[in-house]
PDB file of N, CA and C in Angstrom:
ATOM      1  N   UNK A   1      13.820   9.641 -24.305  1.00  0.00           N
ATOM      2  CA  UNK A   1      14.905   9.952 -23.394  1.00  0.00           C
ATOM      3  C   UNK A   1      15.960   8.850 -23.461  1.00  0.00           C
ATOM      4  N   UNK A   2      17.351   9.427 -23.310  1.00  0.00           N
ATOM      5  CA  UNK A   2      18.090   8.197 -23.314  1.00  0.00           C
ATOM      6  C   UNK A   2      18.935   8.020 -22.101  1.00  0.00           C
ATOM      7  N   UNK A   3      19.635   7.374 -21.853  1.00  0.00           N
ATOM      8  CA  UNK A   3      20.460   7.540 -20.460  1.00  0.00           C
ATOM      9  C   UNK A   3      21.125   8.480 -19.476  1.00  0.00           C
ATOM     10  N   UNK A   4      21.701   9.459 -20.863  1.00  0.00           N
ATOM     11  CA  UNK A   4      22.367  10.418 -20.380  1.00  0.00           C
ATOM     12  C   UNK A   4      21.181  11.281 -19.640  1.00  0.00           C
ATOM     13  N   UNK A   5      19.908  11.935 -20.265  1.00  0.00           N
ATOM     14  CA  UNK A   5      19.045  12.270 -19.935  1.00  0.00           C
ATOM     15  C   UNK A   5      18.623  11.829 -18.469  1.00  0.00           C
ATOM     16  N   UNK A   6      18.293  10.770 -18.147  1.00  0.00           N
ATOM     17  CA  UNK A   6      18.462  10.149 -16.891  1.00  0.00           C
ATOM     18  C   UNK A   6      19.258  10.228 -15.871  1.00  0.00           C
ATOM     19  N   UNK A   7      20.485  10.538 -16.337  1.00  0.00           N
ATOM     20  CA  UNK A   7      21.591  10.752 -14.960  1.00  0.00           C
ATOM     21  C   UNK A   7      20.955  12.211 -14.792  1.00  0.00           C
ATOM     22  N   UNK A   8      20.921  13.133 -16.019  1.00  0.00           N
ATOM     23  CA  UNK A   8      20.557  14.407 -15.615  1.00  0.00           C
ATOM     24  C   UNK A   8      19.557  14.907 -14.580  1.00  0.00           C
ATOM     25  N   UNK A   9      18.474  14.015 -15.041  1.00  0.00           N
ATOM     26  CA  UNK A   9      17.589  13.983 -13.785  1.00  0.00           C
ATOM     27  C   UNK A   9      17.606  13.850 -12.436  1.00  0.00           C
ATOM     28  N   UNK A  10      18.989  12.561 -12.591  1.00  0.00           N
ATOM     29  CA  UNK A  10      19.082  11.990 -10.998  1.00  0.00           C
ATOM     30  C   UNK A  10      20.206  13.014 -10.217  1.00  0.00           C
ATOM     31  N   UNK A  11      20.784  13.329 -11.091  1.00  0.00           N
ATOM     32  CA  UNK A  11      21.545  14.998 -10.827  1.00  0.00           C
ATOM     33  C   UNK A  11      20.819  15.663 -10.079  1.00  0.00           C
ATOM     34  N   UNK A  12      19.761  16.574 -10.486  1.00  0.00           N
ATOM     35  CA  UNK A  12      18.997  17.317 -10.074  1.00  0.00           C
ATOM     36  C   UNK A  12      18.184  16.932  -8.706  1.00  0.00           C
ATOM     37  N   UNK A  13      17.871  15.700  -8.851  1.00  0.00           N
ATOM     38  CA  UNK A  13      17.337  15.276  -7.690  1.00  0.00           C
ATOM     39  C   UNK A  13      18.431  16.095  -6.823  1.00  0.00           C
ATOM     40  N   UNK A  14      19.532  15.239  -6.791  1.00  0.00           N
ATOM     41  CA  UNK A  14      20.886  15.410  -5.727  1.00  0.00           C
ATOM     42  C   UNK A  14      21.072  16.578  -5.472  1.00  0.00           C
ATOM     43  N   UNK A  15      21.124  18.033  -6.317  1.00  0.00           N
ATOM     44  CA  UNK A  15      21.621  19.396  -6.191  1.00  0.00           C
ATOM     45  C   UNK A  15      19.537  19.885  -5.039  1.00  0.00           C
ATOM     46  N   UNK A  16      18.731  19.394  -5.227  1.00  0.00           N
ATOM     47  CA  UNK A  16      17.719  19.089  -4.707  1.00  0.00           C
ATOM     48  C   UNK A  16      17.860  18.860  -3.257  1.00  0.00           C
ATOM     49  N   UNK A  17      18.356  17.876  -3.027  1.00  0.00           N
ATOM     50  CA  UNK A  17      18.753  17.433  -1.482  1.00  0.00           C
ATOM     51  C   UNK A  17      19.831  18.547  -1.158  1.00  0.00           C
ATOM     52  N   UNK A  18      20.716  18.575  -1.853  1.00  0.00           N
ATOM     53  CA  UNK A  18      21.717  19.361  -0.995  1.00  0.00           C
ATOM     54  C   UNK A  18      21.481  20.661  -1.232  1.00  0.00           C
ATOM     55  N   UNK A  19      20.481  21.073  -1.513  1.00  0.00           N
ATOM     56  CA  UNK A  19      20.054  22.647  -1.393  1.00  0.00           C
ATOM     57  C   UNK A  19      18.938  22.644  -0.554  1.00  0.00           C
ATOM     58  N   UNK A  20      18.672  21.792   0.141  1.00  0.00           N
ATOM     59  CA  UNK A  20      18.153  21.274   1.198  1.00  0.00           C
ATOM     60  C   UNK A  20      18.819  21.470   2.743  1.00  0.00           C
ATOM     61  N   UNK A  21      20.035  20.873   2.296  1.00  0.00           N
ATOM     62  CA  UNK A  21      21.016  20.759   3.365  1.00  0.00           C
ATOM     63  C   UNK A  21      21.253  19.292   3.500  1.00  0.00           C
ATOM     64  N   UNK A  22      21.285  18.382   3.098  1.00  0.00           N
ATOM     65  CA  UNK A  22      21.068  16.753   2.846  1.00  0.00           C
ATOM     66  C   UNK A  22      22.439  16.291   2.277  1.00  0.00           C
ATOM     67  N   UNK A  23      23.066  15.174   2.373  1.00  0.00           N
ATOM     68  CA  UNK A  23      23.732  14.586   1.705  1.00  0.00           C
ATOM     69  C   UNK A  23      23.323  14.631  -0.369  1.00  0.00           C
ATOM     70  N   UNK A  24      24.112  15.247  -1.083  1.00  0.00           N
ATOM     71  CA  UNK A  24      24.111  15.170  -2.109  1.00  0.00           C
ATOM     72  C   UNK A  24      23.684  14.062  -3.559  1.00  0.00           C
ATOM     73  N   UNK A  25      22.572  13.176  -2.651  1.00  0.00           N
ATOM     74  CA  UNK A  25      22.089  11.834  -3.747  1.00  0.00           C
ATOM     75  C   UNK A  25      20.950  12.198  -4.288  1.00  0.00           C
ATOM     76  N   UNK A  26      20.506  11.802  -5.095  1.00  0.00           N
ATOM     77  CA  UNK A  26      19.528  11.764  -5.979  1.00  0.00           C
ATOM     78  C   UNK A  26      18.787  10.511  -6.448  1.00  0.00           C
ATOM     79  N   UNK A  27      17.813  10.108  -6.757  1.00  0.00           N
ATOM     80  CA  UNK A  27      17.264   8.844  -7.942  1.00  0.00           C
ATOM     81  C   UNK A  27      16.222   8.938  -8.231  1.00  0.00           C
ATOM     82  N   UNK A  28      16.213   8.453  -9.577  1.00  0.00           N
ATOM     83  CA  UNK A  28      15.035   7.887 -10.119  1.00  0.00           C
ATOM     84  C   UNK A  28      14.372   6.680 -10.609  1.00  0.00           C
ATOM     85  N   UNK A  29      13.022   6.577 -10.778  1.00  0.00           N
ATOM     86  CA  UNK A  29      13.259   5.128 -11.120  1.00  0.00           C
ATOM     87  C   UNK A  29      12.095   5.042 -12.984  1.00  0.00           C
ATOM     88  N   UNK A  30      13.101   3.914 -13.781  1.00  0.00           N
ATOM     89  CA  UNK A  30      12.660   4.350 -14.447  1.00  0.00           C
ATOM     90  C   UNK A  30      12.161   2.798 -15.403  1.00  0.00           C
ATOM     91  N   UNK A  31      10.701   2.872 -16.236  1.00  0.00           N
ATOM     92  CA  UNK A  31      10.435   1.788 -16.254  1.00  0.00           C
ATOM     93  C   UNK A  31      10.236   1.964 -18.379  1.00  0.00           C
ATOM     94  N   UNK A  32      10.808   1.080 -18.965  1.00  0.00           N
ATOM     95  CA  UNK A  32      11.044   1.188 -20.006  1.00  0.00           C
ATOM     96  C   UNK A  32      11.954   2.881 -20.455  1.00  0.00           C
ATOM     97  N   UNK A  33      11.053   4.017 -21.012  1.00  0.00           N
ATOM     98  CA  UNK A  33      12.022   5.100 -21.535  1.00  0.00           C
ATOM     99  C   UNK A  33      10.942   5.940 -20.775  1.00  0.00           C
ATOM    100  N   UNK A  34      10.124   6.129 -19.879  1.00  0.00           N
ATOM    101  CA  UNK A  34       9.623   6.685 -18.717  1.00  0.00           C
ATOM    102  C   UNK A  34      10.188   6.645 -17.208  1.00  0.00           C
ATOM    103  N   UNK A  35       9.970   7.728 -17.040  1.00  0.00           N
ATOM    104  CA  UNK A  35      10.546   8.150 -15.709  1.00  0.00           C
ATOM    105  C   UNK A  35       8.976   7.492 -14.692  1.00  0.00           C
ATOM    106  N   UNK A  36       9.063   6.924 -13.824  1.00  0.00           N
ATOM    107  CA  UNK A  36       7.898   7.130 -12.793  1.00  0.00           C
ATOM    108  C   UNK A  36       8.265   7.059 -11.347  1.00  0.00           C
ATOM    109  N   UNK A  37       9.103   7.176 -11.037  1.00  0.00           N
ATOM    110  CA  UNK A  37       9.615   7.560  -9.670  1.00  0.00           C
ATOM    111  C   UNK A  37      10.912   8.676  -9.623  1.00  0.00           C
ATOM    112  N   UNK A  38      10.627   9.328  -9.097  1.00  0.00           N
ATOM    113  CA  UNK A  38      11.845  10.279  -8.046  1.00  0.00           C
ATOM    114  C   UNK A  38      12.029  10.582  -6.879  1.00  0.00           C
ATOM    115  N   UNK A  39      12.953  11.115  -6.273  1.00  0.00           N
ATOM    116  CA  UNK A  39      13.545  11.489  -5.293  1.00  0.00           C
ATOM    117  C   UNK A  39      15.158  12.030  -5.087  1.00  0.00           C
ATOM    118  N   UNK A  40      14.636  12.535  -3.957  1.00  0.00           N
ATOM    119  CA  UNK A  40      16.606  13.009  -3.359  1.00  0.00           C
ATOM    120  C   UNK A  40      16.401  12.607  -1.785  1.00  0.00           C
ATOM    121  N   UNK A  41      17.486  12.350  -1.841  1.00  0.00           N
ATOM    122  CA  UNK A  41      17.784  11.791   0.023  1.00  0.00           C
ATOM    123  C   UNK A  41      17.049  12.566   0.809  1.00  0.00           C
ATOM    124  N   UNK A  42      16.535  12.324   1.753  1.00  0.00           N
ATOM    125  CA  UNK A  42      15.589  13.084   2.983  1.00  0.00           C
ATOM    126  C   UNK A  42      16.782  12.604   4.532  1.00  0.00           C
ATOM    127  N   UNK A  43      16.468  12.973   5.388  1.00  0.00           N
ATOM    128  CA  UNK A  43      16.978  12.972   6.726  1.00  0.00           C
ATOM    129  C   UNK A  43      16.237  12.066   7.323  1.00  0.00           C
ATOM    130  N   UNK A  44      15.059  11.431   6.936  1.00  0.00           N
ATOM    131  CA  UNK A  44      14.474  10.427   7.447  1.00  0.00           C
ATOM    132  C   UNK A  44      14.213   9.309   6.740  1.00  0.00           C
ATOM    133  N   UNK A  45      14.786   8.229   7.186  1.00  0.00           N
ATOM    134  CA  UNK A  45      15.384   7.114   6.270  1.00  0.00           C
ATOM    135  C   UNK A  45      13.871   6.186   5.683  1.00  0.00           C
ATOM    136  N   UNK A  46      12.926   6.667   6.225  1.00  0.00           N
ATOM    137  CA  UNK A  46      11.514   5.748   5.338  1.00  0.00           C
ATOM    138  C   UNK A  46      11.180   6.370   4.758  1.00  0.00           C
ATOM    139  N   UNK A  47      12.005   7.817   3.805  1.00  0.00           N
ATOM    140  CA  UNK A  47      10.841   8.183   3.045  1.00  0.00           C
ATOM    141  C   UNK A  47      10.999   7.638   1.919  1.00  0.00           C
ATOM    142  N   UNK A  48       9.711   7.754   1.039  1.00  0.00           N
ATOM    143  CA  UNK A  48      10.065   6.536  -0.193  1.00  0.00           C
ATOM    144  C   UNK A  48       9.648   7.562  -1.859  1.00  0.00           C
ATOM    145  N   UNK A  49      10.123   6.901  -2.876  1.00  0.00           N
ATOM    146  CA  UNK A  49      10.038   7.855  -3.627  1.00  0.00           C
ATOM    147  C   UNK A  49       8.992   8.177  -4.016  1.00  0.00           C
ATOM    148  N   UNK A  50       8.425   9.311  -4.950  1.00  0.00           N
ATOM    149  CA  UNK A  50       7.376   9.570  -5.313  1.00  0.00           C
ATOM    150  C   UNK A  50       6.808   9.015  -6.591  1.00  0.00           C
ATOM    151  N   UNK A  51       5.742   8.270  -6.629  1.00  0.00           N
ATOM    152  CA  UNK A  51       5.554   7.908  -7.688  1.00  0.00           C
ATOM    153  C   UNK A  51       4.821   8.537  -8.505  1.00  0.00           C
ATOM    154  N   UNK A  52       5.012   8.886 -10.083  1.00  0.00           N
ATOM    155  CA  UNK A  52       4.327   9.573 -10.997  1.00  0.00           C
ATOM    156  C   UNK A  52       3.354   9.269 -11.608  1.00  0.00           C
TER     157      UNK A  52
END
């Protein structure tokens, strides 16, 4: 995967939240060229991302 790939993801997160009803953010977290965390904004500010 390369970067661009990555925003794509963190995209999706975001269209994620806001098909939710949420503010439109997204992230991931990513450790060498693996993904192991995601998320999209929640309404409750401790939630934390999911790890893979």
């Amino acid at each position: 995967m390369n970067h661009e790939d990555f925003m794509r993801l963190a995209l999706e997160q975001a269209k994620l939240a806001k098909s939710a009803g949420d503010l439109p953010f997204g992230a991931i977290v990513v450790q060498g060229d693996k993904v192991v965390g995601k998320n999209e904004l929640k309404t409750i500010p401790s939630v934390k991302s999911r790890i893979m």
